[in-house]
N, C-alpha and C. Protein backbone atom coordinates (compact mmCIF):
# COMPACT_ATOMS: atom_id res chain seq x y z
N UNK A 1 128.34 111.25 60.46
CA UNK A 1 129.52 110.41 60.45
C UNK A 1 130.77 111.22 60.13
N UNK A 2 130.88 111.90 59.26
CA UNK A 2 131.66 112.86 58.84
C UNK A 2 132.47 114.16 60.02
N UNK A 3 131.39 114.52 61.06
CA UNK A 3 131.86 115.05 61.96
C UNK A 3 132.90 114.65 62.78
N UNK A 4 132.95 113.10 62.95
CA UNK A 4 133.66 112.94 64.02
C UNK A 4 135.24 112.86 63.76
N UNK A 5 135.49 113.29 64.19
CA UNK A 5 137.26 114.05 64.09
C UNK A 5 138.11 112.66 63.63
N UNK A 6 137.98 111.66 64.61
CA UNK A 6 139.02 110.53 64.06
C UNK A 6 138.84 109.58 63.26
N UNK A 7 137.72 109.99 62.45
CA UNK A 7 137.42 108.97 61.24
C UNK A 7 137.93 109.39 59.89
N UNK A 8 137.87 108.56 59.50
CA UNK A 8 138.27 108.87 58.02
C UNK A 8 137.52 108.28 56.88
N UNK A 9 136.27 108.59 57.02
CA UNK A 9 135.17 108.74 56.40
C UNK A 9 134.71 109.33 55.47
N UNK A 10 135.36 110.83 56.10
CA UNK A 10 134.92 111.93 54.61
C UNK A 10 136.04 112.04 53.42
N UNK A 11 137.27 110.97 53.99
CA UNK A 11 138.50 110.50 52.95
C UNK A 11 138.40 109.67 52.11
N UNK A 12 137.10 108.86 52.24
CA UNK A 12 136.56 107.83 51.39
C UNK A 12 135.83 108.45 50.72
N UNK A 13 134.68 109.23 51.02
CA UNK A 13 133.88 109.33 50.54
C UNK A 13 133.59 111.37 49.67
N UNK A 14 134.82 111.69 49.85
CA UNK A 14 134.69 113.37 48.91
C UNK A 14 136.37 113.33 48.53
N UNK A 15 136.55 114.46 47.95
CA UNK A 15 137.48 115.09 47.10
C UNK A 15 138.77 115.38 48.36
N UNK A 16 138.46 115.37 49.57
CA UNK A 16 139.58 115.88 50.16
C UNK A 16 140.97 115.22 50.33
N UNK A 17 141.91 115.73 50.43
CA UNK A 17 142.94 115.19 50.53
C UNK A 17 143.29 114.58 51.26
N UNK A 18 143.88 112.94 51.15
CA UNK A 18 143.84 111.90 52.61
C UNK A 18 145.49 112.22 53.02
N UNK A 19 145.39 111.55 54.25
CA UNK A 19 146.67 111.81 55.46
C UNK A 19 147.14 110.75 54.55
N UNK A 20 149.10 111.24 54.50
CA UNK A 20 150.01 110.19 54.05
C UNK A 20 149.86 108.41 54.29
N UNK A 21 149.08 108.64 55.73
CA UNK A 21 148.70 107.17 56.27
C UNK A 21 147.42 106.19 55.77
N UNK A 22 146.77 106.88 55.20
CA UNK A 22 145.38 106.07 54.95
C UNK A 22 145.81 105.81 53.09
N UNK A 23 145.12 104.50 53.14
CA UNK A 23 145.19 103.99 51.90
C UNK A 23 143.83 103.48 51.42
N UNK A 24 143.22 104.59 50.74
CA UNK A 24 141.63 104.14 50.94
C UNK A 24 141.55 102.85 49.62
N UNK A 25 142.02 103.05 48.70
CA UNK A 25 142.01 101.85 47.49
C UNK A 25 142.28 100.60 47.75
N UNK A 26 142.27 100.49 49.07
CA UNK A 26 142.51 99.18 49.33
C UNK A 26 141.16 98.87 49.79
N UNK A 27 139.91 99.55 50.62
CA UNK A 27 138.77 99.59 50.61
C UNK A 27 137.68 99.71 49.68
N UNK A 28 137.76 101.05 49.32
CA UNK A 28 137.05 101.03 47.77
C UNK A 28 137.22 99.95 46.77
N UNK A 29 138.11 99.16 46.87
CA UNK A 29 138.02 98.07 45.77
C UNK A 29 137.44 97.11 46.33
N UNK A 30 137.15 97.25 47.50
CA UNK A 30 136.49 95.84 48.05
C UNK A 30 135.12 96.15 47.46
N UNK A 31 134.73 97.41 47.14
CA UNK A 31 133.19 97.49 46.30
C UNK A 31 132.71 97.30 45.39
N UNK A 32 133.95 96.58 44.82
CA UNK A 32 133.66 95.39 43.37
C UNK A 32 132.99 96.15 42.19
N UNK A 33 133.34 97.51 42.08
CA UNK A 33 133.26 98.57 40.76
C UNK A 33 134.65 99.29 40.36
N UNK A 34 133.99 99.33 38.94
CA UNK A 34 134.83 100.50 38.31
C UNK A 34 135.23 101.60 38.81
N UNK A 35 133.50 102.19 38.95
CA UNK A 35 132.88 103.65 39.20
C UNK A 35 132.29 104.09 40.21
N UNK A 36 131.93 104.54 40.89
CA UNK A 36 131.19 104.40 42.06
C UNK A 36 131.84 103.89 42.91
N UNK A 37 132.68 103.71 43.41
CA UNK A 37 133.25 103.64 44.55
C UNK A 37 133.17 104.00 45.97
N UNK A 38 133.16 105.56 45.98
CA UNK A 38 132.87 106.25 46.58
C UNK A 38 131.45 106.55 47.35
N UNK A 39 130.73 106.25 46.21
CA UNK A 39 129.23 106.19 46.51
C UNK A 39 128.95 105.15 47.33
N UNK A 40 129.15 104.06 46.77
CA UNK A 40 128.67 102.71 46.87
C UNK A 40 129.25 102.62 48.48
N UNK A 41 130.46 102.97 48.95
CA UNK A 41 131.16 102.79 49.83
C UNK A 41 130.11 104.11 51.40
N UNK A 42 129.98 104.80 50.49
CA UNK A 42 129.08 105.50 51.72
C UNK A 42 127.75 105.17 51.80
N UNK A 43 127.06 104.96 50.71
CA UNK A 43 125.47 103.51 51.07
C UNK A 43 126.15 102.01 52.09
N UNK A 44 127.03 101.88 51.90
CA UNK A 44 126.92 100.59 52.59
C UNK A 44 127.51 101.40 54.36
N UNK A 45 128.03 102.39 54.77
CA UNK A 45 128.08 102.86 55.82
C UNK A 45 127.01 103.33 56.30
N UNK A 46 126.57 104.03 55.56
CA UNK A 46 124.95 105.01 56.32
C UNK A 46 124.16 103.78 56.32
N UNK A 47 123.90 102.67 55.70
CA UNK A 47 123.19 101.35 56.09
C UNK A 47 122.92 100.94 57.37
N UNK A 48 124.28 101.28 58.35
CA UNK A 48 124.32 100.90 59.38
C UNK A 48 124.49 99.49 59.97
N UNK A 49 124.52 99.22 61.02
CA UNK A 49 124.79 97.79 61.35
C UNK A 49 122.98 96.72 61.27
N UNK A 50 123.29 95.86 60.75
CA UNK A 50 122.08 94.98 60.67
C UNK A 50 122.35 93.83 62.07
N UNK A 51 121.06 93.62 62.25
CA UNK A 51 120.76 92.68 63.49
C UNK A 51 121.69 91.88 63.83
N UNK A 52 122.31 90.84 63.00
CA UNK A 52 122.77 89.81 62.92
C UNK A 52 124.05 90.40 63.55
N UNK A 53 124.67 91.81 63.15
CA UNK A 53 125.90 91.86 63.58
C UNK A 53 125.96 92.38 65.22
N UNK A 54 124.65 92.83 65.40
CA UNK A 54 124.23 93.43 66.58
C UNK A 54 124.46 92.10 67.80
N UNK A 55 123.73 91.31 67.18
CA UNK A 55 123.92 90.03 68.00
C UNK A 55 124.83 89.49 68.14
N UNK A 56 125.66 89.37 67.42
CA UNK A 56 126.86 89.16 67.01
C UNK A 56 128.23 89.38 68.19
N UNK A 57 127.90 90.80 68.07
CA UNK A 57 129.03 91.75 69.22
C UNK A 57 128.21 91.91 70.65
N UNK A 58 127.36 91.45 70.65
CA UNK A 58 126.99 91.51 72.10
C UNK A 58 127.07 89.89 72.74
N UNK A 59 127.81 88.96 71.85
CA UNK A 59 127.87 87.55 72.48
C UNK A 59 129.20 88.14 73.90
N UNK A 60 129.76 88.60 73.55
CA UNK A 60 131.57 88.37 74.31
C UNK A 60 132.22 87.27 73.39
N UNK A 61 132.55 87.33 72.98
CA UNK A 61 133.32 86.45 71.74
C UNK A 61 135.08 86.88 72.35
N UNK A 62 135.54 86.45 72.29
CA UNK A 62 136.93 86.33 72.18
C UNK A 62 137.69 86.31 70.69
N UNK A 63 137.04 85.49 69.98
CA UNK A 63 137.93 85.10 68.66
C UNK A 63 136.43 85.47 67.50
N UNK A 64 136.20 86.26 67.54
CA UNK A 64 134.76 85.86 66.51
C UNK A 64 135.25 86.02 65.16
N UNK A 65 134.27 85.64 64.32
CA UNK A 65 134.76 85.48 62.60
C UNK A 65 133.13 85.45 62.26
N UNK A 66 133.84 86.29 61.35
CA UNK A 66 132.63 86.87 60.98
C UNK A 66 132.57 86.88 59.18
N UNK A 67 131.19 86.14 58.49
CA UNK A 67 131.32 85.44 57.53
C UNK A 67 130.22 84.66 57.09
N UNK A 68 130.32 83.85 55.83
CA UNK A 68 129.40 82.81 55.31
C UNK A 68 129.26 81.89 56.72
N UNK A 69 128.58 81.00 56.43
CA UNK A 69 128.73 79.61 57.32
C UNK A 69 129.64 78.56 57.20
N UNK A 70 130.00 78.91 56.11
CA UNK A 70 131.25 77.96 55.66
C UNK A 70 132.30 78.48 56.04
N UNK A 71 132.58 79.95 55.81
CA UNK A 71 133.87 80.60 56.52
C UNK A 71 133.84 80.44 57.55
N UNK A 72 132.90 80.46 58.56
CA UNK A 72 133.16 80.13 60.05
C UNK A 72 133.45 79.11 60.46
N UNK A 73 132.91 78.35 59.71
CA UNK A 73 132.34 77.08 60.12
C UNK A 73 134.91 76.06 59.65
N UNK A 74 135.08 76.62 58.16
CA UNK A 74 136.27 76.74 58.05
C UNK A 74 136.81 77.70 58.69
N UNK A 75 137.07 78.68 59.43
CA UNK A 75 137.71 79.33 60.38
C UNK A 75 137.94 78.78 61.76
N UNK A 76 136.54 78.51 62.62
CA UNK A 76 136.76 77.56 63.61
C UNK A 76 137.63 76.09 63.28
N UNK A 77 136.89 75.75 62.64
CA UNK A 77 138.02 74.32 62.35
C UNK A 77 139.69 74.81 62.12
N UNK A 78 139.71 75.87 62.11
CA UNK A 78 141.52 76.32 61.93
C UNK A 78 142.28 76.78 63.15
N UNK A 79 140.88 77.00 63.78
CA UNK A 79 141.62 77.69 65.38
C UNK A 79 142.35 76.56 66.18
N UNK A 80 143.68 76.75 66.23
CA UNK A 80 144.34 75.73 66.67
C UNK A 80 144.92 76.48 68.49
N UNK A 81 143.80 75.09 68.46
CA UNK A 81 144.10 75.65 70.66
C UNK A 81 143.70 74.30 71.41
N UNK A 82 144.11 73.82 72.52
CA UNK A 82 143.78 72.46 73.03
C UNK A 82 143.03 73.07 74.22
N UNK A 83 142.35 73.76 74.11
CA UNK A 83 141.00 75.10 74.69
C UNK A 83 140.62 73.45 75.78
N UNK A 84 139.60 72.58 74.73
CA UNK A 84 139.10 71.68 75.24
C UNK A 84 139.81 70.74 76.33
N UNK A 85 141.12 70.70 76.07
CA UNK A 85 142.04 69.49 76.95
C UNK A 85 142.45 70.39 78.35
N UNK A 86 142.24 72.15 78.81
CA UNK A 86 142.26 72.49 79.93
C UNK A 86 141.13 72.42 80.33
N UNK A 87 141.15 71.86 81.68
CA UNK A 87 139.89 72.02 82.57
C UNK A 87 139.95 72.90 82.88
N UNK A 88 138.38 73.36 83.67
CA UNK A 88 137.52 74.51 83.93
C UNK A 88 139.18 74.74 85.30
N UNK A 89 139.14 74.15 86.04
CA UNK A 89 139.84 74.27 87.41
C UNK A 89 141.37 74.65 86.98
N UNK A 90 141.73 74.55 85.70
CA UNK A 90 142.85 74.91 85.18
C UNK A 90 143.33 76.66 84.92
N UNK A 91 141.92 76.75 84.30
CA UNK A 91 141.85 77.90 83.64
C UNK A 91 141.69 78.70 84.56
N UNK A 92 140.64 78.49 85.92
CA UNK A 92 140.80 79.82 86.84
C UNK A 92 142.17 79.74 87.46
N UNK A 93 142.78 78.46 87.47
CA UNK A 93 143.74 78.74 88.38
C UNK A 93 145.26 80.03 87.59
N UNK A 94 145.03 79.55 85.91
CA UNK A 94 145.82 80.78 85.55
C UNK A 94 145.62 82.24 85.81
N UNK A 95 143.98 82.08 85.63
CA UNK A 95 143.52 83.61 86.40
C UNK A 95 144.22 84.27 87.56
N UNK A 96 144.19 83.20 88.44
CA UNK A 96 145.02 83.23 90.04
C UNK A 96 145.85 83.65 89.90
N UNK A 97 146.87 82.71 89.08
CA UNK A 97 148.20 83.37 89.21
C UNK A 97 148.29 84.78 88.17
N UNK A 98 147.61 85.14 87.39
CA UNK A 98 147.60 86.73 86.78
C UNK A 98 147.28 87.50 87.66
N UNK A 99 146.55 87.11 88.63
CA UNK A 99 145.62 88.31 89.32
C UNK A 99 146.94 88.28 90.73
N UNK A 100 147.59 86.99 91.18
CA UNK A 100 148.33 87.86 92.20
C UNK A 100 149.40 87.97 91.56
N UNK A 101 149.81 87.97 90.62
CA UNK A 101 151.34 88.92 90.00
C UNK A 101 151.15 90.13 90.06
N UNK A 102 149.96 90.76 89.49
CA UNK A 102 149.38 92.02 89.49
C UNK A 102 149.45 92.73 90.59
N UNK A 103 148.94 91.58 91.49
CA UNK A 103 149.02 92.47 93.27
C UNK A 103 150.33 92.59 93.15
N UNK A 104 150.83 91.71 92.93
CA UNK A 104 152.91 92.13 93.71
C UNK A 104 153.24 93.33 93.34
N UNK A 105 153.20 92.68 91.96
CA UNK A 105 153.90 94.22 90.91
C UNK A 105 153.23 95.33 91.55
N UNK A 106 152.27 95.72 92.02
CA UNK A 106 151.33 96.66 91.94
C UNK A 106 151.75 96.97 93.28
N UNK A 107 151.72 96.20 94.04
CA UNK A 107 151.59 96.19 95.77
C UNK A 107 150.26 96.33 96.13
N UNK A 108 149.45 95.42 95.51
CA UNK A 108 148.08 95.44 96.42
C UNK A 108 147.59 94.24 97.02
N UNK A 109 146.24 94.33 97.26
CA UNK A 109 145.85 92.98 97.79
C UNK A 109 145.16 92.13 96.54
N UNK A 110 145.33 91.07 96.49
CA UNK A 110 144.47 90.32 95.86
C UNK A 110 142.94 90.55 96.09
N UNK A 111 142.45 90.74 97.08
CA UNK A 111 141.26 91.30 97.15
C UNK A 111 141.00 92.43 97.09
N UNK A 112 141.65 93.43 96.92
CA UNK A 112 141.42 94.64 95.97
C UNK A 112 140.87 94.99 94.68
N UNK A 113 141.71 93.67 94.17
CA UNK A 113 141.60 93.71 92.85
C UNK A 113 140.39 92.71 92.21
N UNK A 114 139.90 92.20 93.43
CA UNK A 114 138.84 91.17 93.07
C UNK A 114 137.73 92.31 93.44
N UNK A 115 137.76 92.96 94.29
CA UNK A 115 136.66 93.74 94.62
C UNK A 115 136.43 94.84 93.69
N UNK A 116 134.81 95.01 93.77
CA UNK A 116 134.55 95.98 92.60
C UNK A 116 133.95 97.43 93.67
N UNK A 117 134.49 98.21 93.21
CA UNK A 117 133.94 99.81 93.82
C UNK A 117 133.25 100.61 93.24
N UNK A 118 131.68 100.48 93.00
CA UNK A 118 131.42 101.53 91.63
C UNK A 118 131.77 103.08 91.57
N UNK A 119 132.30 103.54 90.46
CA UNK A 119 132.73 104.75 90.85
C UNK A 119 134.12 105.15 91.02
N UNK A 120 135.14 103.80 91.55
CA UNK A 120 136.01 104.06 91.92
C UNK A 120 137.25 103.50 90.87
N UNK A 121 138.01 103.98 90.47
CA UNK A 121 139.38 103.80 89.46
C UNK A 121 140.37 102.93 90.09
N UNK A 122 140.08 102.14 89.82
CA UNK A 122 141.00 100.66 90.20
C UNK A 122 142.00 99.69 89.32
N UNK A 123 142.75 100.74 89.28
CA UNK A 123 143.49 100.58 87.69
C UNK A 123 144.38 98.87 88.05
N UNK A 124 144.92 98.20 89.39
CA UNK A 124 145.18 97.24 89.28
C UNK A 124 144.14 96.45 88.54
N UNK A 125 143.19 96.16 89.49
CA UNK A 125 141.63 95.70 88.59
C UNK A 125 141.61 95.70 87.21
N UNK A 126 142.21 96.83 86.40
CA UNK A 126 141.69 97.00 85.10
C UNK A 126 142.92 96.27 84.82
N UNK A 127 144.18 96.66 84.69
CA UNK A 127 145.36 95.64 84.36
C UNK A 127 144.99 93.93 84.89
N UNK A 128 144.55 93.87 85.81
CA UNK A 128 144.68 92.12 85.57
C UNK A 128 143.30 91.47 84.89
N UNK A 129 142.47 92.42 84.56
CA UNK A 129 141.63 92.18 83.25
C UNK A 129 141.80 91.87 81.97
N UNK A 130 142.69 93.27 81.99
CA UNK A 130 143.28 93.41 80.53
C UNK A 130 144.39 91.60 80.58
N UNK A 131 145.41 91.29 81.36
CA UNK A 131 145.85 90.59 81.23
C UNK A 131 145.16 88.99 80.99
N UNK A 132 144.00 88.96 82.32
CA UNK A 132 143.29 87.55 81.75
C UNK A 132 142.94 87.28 80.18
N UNK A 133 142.28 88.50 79.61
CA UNK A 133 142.10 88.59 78.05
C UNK A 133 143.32 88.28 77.43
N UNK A 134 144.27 89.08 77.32
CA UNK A 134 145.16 89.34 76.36
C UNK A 134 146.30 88.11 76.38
N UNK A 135 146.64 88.55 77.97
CA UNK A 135 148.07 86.93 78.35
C UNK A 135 147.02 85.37 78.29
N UNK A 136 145.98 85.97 79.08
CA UNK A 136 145.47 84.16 79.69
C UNK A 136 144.80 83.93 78.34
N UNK A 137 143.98 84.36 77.34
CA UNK A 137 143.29 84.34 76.23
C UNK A 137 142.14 83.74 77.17
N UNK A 138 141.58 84.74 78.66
CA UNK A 138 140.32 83.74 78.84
C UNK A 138 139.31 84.53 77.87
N UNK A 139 137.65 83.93 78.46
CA UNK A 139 136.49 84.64 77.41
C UNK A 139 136.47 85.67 78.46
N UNK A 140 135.42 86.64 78.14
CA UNK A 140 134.84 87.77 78.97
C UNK A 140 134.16 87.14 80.13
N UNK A 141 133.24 85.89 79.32
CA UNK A 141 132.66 85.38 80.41
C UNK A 141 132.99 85.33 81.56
N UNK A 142 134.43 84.57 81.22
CA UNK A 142 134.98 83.79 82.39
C UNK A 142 135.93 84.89 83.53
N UNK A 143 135.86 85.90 82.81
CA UNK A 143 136.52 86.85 83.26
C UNK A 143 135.86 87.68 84.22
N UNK A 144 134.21 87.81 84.07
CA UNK A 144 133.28 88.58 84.24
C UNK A 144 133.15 87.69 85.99
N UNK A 145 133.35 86.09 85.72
CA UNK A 145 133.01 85.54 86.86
C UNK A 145 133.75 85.96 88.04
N UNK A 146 135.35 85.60 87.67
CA UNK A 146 136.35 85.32 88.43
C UNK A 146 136.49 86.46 89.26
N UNK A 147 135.79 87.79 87.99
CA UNK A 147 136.16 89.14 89.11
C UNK A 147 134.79 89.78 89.81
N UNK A 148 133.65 88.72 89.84
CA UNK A 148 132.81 88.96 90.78
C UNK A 148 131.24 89.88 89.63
N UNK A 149 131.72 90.18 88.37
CA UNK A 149 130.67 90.84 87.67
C UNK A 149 129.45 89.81 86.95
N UNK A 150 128.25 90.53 87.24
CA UNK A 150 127.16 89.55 86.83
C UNK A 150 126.82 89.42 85.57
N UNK A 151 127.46 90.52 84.54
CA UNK A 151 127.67 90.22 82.97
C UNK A 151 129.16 90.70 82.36
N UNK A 152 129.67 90.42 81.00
CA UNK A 152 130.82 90.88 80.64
C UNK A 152 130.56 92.08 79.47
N UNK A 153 129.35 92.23 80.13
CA UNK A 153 129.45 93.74 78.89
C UNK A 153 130.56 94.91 79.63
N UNK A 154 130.95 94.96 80.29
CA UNK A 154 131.27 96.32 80.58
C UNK A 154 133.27 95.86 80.76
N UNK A 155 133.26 94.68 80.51
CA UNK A 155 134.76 94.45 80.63
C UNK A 155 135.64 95.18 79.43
N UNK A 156 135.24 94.91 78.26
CA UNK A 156 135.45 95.95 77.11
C UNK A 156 135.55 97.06 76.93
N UNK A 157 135.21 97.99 77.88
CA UNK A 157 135.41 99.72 77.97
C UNK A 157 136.57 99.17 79.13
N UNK A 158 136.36 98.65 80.28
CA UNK A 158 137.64 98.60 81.19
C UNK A 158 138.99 98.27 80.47
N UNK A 159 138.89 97.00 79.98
CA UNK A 159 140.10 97.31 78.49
C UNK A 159 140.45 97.94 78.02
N UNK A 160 139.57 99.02 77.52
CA UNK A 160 140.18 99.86 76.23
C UNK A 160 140.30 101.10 77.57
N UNK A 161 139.74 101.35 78.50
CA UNK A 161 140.71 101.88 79.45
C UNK A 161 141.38 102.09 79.69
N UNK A 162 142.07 100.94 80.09
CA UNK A 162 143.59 100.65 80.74
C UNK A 162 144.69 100.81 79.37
N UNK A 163 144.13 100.44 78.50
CA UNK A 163 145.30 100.47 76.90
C UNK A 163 145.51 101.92 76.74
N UNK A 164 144.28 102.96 76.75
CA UNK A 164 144.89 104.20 76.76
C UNK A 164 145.63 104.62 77.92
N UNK A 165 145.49 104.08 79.31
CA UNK A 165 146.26 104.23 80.29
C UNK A 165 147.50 104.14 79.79
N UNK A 166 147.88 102.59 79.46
CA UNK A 166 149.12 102.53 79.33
C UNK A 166 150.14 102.94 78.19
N UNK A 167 149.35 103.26 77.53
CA UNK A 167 149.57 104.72 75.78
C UNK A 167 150.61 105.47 76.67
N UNK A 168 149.99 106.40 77.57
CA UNK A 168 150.29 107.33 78.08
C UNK A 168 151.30 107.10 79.93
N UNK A 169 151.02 106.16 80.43
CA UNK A 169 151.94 105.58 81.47
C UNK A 169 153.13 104.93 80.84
N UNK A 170 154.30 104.74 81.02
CA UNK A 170 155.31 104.25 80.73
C UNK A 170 155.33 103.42 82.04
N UNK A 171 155.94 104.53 83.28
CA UNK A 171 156.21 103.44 83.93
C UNK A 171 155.32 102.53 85.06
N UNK A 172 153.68 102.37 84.41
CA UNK A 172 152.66 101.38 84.71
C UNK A 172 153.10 100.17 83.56
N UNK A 173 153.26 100.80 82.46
CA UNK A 173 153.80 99.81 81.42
C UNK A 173 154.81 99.05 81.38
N UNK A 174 156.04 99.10 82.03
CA UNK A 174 156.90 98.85 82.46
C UNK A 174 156.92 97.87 83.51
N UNK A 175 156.24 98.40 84.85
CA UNK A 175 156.14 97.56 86.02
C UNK A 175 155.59 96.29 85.48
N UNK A 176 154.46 96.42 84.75
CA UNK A 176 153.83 94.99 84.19
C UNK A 176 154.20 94.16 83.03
N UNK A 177 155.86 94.78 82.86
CA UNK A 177 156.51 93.80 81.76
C UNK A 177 155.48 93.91 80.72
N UNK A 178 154.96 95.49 79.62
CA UNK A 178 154.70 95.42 78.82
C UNK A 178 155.74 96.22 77.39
């Protein structure tokens, strides 16, 4: 764990000196000691992830909360969205209109961007993904459908894709009014 360059792992857990940016005492106190901090904080990492959370992150969740049963159970009851009062025929149709803004801006076809190429970098595709998530707040699910994929595991790396794309594109970032 310690190897990997962009963690800050071995800042929690040894003597070295942390970057001006990390504020580890705001973590370590979540370990509900005096002493041991440090320790306690690297047993509960090398633990690793348990089942429950495994299952957990492989639903496609959109909003997940993660918690007692009561926290969820009070978390959902807080999510304030009239989710239920759009119909199914509503919701793709916002898709629609994300997916051909994308073409304009972009200058492609709407069926470009519906079509999948394995192999091939289809960065409109990945922008009106990223947008159904982020602008439309759809699920993966529904996302997974509209653009022709038979599960939404793999929509999540296309995301975090396109976000480092647009890190580094300005003017992709731009064209799409971000």
């Amino acid at each position: 764990m310690g190897d990997y360059p962009w963690s800050s792992y071995l800042f929690y857990t040894s003597r070295r000196k942390k970057p001006s940016w990390l504020y580890p005492k705001e973590i370590l106190n979540q370990m509900n000691v005096r002493a041991g901090a440090k320790e306690r904080y690297k047993a509960f990492v090398e633990s690793g992830v348990d089942e429950e959370l495994k299952q957990f992150y492989g639903k496609g969740n959109i909003m997940p909360f993660l918690g007692s049963e009561n926290f969820r159970a009070w978390a959902y009851s807080q999510k304030s969205t009239d989710e239920e009062a759009i119909s199914e025929q509503e919701k793709y149709y916002y898709m629609d209109a994300i997916i051909q803004d994308v073409a304009q801006l972009l200058n492609v076809s709407i069926q470009s961007i519906l079509q999948s190429e394995r192999g091939k970098e289809n960065i409109p595709r990945w922008v009106a993904m990223y947008l159904c998530q982020e602008v439309g707040d759809h699920r993966l699910i529904d996302i997974a459908h509209k653009f022709g994929l038979k599960r939404a595991s793999s929509i999540p790396a296309t995301i975090a894709k396109i976000k480092v794309l647009l890190k580094s594109d300005k003017v992709l970032k731009r064209k799409i009014g971000l």
